[in-house]
Protein backbone atom coordinates (compact mmCIF):
# COMPACT_ATOMS: atom_id res chain seq x y z
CA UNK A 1 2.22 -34.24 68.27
CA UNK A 2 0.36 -33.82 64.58
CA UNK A 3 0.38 -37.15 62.95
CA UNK A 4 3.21 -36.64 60.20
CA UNK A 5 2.21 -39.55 58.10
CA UNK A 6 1.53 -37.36 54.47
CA UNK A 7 4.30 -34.85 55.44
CA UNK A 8 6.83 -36.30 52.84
CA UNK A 9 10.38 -34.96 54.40
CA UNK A 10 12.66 -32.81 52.00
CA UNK A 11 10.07 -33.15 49.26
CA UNK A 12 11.23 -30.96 46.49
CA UNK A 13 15.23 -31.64 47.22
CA UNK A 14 14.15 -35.23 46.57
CA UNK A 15 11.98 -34.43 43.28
CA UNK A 16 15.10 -32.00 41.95
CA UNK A 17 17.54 -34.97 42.81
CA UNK A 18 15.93 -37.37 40.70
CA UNK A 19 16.02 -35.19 37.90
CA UNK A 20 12.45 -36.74 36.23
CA UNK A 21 12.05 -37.17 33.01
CA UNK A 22 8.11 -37.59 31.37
CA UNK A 23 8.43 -40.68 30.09
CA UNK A 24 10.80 -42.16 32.48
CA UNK A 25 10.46 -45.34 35.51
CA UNK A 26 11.15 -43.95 38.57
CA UNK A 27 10.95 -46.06 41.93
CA UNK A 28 10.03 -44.92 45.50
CA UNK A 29 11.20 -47.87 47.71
CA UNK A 30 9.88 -46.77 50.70
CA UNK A 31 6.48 -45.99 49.85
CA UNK A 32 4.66 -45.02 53.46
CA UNK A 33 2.34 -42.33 53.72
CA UNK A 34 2.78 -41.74 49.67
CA UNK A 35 3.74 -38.29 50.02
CA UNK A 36 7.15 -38.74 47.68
CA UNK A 37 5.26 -40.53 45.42
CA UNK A 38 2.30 -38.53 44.49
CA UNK A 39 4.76 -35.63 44.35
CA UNK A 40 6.54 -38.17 41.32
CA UNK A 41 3.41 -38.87 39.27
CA UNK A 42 2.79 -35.03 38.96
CA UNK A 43 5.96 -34.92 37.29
CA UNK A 44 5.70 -37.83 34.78
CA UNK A 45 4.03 -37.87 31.23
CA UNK A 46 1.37 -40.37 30.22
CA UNK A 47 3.83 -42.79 29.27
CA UNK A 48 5.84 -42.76 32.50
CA UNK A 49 5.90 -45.43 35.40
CA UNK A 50 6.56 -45.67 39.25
CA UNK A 51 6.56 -48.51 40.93
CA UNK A 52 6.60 -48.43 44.70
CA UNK A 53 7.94 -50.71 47.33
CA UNK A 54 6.33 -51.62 50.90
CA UNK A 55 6.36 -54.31 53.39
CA UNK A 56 3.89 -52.27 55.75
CA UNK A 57 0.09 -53.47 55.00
CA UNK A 58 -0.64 -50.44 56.25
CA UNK A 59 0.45 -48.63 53.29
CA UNK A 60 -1.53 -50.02 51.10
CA UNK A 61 -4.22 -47.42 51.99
CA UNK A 62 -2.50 -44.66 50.01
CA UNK A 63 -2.05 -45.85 46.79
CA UNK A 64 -2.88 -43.56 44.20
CA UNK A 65 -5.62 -44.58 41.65
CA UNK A 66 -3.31 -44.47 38.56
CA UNK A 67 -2.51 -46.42 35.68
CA UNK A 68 1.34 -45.07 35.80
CA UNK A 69 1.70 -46.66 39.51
CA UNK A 70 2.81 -50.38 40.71
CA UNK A 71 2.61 -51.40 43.97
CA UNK A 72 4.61 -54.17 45.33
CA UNK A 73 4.74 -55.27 48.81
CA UNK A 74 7.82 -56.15 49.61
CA UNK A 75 11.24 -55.43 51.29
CA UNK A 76 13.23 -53.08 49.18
CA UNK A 77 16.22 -55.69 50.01
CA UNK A 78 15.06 -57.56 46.82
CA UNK A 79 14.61 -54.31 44.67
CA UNK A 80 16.19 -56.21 41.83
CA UNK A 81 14.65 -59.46 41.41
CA UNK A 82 11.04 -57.51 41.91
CA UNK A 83 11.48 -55.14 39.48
CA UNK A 84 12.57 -57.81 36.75
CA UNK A 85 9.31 -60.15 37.91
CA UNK A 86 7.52 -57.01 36.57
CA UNK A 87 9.73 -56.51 33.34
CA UNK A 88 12.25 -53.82 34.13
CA UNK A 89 15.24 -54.48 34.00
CA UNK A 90 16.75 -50.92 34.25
CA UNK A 91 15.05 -47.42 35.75
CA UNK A 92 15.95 -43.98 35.47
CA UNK A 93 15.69 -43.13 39.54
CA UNK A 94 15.71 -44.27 42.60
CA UNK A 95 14.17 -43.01 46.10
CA UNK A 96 14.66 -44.17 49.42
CA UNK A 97 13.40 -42.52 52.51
CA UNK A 98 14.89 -44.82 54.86
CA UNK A 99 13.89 -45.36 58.83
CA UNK A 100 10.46 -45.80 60.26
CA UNK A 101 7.05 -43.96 59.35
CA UNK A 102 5.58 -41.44 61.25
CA UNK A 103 2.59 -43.76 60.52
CA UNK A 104 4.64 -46.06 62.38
CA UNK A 105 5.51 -44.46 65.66
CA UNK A 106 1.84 -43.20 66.06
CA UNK A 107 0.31 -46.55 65.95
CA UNK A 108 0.72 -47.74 69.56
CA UNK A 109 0.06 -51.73 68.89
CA UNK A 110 3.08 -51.37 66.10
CA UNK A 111 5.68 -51.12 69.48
CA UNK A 112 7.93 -48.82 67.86
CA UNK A 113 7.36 -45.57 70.23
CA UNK A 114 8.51 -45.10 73.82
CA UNK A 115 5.26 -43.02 74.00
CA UNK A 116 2.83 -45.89 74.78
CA UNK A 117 2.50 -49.35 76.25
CA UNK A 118 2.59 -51.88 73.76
CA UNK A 119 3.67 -55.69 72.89
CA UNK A 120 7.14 -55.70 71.73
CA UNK A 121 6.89 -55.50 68.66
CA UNK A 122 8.58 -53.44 65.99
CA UNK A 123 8.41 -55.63 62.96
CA UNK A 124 7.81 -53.58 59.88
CA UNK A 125 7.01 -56.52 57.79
CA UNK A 126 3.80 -57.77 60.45
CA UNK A 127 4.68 -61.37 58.87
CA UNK A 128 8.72 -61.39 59.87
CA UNK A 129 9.37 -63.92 62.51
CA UNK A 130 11.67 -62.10 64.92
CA UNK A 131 10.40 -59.18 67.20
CA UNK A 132 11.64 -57.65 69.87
CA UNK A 133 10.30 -59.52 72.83
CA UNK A 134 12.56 -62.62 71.62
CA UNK A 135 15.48 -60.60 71.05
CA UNK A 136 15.10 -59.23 74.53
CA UNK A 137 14.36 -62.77 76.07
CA UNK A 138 16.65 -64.68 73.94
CA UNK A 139 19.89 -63.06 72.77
CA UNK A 140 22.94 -63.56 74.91
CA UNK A 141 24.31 -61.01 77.15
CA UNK A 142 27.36 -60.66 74.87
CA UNK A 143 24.92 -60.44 71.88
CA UNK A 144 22.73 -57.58 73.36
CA UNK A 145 25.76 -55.68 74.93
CA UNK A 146 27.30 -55.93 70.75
CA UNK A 147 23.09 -54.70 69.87
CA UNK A 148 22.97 -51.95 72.07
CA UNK A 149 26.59 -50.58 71.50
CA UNK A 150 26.16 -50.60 67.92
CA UNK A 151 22.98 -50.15 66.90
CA UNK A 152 21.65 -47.79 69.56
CA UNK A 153 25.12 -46.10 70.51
CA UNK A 154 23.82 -46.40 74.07
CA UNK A 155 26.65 -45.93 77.09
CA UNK A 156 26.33 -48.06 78.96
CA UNK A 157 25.33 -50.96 76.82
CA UNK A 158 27.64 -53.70 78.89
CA UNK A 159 25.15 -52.96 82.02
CA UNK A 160 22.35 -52.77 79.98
CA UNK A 161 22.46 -56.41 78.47
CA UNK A 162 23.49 -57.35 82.25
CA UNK A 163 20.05 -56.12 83.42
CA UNK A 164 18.32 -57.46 80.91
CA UNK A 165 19.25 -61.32 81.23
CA UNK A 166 19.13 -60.81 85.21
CA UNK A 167 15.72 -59.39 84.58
CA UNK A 168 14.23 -62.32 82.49
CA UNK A 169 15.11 -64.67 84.70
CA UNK A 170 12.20 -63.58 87.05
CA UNK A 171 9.55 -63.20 84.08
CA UNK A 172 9.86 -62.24 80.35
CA UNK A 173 9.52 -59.42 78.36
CA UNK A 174 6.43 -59.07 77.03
CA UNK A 175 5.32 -55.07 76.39
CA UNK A 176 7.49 -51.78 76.53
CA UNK A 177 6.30 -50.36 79.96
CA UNK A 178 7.22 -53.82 81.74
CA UNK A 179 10.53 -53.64 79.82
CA UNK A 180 11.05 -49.70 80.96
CA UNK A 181 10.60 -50.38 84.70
CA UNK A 182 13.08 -53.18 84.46
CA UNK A 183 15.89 -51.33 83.22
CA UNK A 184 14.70 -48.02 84.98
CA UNK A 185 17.53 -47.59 86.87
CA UNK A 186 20.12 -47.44 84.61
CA UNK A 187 18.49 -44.77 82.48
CA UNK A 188 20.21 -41.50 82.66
CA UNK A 189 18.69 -38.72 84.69
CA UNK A 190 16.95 -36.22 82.51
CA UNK A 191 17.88 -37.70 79.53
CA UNK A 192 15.16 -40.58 79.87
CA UNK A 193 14.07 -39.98 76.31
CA UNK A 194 16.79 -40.01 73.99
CA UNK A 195 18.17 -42.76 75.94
CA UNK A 196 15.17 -45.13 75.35
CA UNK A 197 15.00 -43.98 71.49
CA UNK A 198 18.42 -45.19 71.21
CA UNK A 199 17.53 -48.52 73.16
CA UNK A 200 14.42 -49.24 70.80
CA UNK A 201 16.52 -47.99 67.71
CA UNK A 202 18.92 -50.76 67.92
CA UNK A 203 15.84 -53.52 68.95
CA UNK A 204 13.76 -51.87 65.55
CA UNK A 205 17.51 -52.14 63.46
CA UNK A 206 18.13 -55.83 64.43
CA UNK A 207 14.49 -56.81 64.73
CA UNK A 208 14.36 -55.71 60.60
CA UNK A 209 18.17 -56.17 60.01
CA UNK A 210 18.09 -52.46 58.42
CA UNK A 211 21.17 -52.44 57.87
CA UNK A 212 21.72 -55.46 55.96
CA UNK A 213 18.17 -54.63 53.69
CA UNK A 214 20.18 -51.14 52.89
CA UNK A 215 23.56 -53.01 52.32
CA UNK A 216 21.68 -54.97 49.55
CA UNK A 217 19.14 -52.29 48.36
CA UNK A 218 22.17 -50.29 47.29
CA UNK A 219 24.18 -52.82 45.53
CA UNK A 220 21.23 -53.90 43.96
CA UNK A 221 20.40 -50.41 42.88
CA UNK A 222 23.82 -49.58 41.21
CA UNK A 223 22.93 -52.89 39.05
CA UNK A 224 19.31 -51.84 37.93
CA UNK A 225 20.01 -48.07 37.59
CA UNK A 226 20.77 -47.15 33.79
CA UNK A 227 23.63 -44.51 33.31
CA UNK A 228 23.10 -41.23 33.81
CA UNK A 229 20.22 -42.22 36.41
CA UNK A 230 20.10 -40.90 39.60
CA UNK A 231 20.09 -42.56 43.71
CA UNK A 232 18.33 -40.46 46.26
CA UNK A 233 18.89 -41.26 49.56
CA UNK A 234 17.28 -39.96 53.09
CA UNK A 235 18.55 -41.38 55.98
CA UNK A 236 17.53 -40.16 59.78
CA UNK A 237 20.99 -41.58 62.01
CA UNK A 238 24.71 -42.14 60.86
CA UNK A 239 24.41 -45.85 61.04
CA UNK A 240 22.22 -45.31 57.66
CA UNK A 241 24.13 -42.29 56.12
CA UNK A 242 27.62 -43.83 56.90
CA UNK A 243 26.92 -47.14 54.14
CA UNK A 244 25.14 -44.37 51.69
CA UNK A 245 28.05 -41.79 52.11
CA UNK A 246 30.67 -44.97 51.45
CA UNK A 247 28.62 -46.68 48.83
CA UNK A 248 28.01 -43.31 46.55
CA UNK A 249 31.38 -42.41 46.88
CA UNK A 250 33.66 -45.89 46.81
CA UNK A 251 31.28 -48.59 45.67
CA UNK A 252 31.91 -50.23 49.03
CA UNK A 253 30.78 -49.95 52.36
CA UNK A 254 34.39 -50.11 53.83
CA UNK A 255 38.15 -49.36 52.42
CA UNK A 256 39.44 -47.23 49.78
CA UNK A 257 37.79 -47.20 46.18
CA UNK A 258 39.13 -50.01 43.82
CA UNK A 259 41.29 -48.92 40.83
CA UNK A 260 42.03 -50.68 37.55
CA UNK A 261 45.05 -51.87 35.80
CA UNK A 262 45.42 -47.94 34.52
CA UNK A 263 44.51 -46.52 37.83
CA UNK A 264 40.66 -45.59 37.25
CA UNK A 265 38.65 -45.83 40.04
CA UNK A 266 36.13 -48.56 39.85
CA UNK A 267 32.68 -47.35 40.85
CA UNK A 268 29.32 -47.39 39.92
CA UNK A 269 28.17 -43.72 40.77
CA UNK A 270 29.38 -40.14 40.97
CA UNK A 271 28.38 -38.23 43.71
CA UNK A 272 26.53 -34.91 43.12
CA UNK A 273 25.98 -33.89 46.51
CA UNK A 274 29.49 -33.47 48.07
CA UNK A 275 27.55 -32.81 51.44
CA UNK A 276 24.57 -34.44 52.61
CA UNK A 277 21.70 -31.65 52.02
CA UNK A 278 19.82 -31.01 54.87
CA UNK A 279 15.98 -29.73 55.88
CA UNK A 280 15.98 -25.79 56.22
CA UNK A 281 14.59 -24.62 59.98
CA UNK A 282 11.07 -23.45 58.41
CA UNK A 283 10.60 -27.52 57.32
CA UNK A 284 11.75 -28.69 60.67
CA UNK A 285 9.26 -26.75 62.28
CA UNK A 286 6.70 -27.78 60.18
CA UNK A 287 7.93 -31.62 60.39
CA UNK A 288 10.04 -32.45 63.31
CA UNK A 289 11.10 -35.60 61.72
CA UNK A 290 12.92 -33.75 58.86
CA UNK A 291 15.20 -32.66 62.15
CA UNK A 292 17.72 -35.33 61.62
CA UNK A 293 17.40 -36.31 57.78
CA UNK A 294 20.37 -36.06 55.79
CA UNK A 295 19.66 -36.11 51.69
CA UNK A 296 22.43 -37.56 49.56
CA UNK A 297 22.15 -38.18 45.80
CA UNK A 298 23.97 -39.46 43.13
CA UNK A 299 24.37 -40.55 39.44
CA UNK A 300 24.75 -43.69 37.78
CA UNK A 301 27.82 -43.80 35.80
């Protein structure tokens, strides 16, 4: 497979959504390959800014040699509190193309692909403490059966987690191809490969608590957004699009939206994309990971 890395997924969807304006401060919080945000700067005036988020070292290699663009490597979790440490306090965008690089998955040592034999790794941040190899020689059964079962939708998630602590108990976890020959026999016939992705998705979700970091990227994005600005949001699985679906629409993750004495709703954003917009068949050919992406946006109220 072509190394995807500067194939920027749903590019012009994602410039249209943020509506740009010349002299505006836009911010790509997922930085990567730099694809999204080269595409930005071409759209901004002399006097307008982007300031770019990433945990990955790796990324650093593609930032752009221009005096509009900050760099800041870190989580997009604390989006807020970075953005004031460099004097904004409100931006007119916001772009998020959530999940894990293409960059990512093609670097075997990184232990995010099924592809190749690795340590188990999956830490975006190279510098967080938790990886996979504790999670798999550490968490409880009960605790990997929840993992599994949420985070990876996987079947048969109960057995799974059974396997694993039996397994351990002879030796521990230590790379991916030791870990697939453990639990070989309760992979599915013929459908070997999507089971494993969903096995590593829910170690790479809990190993980066993804779904917390999103919970908190978006409240903290309704804060630093300015009215009228607009949320763009790419996610690649439902257990990312389901928060960003809720959020945009309710300003909560769960329950109905809140309503004032008078009966307005209280919420931070209206929602211009009723459906999620997704990649058109010539792009997925092109890209296969634009395949699953769903594109929602929204506007700051």
């Amino acid at each position: 497979m072509e190394n995807n890395y500067h194939i920027p997924v749903m590019l012009q969807p994602c410039i249209d959504g943020l509506d740009i304006k010349p002299d505006g401060v836009y911010v790509d919080v997922t930085f990567g390959g730099g694809g999204h945000s080269k595409e930005i700067l071409k759209h901004l005036g002399p006097n307008g800014t982007l300031i770019a988020f990433d945990q990955d070292p790796d990324a650093q290699a593609n930032i752009p040699n221009d005096n509009r663009f900050i760099f800041i490597d870190q989580n997009f979790g604390f989006l807020k509190n970075n953005l004031r440490l460099k004097g904004f306090k409100q931006v007119d965008g916001i772009l998020a193309d959530l999940g894990v690089s293409s960059h990512q998955f093609d670097v075997p040592q990184r232990g995010f692909s099924i592809r190749f034999n690795a340590d188990l790794d999956m830490r975006m941040d190279p510098n967080g403490k938790l990886t996979a190899a504790e999670v798999l020689n550490t968490y409880s059964e009960d605790k990997l059966h929840k993992l599994f079962g949420i985070y990876g939708e996987v079947k048969n998630a109960k057995t799974l987690a059974r396997a694993i602590v039996t397994a351990r108990l002879e030796k521990s976890f230590t790379d991916i191809d030791s870990f697939k020959a453990a639990i070989s026999e309760y992979i599915p016939k013929g459908k070997e490969n999507k089971y494993l992705a969903q096995v590593f998705q829910a170690l790479r979700i809990e190993v980066n608590a993804e779904i917390q970091v999103l919970e908190n990227f978006l409240q903290q994005a309704a804060e630093v957004l300015k009215p009228g600005g607009h949320l763009v949001v790419m996610s690649y699985h439902s257990l990312e699009d389901r928060p960003v679906k809720n959020f945009m629409a309710k300003g909560k993750f769960q329950g109905e939206v809140e309503k004032d004495f008078f009966g307005n709703q209280q919420k931070p954003f209206n929602v211009i994309t009723r459906k999620a917009i997704i990649a058109s068949d010539e792009e997925i050919a092109q890209n296969n990971r634009a395949r699953s992406a769903k594109l929602r946006i929204a506007e700051k109220i």
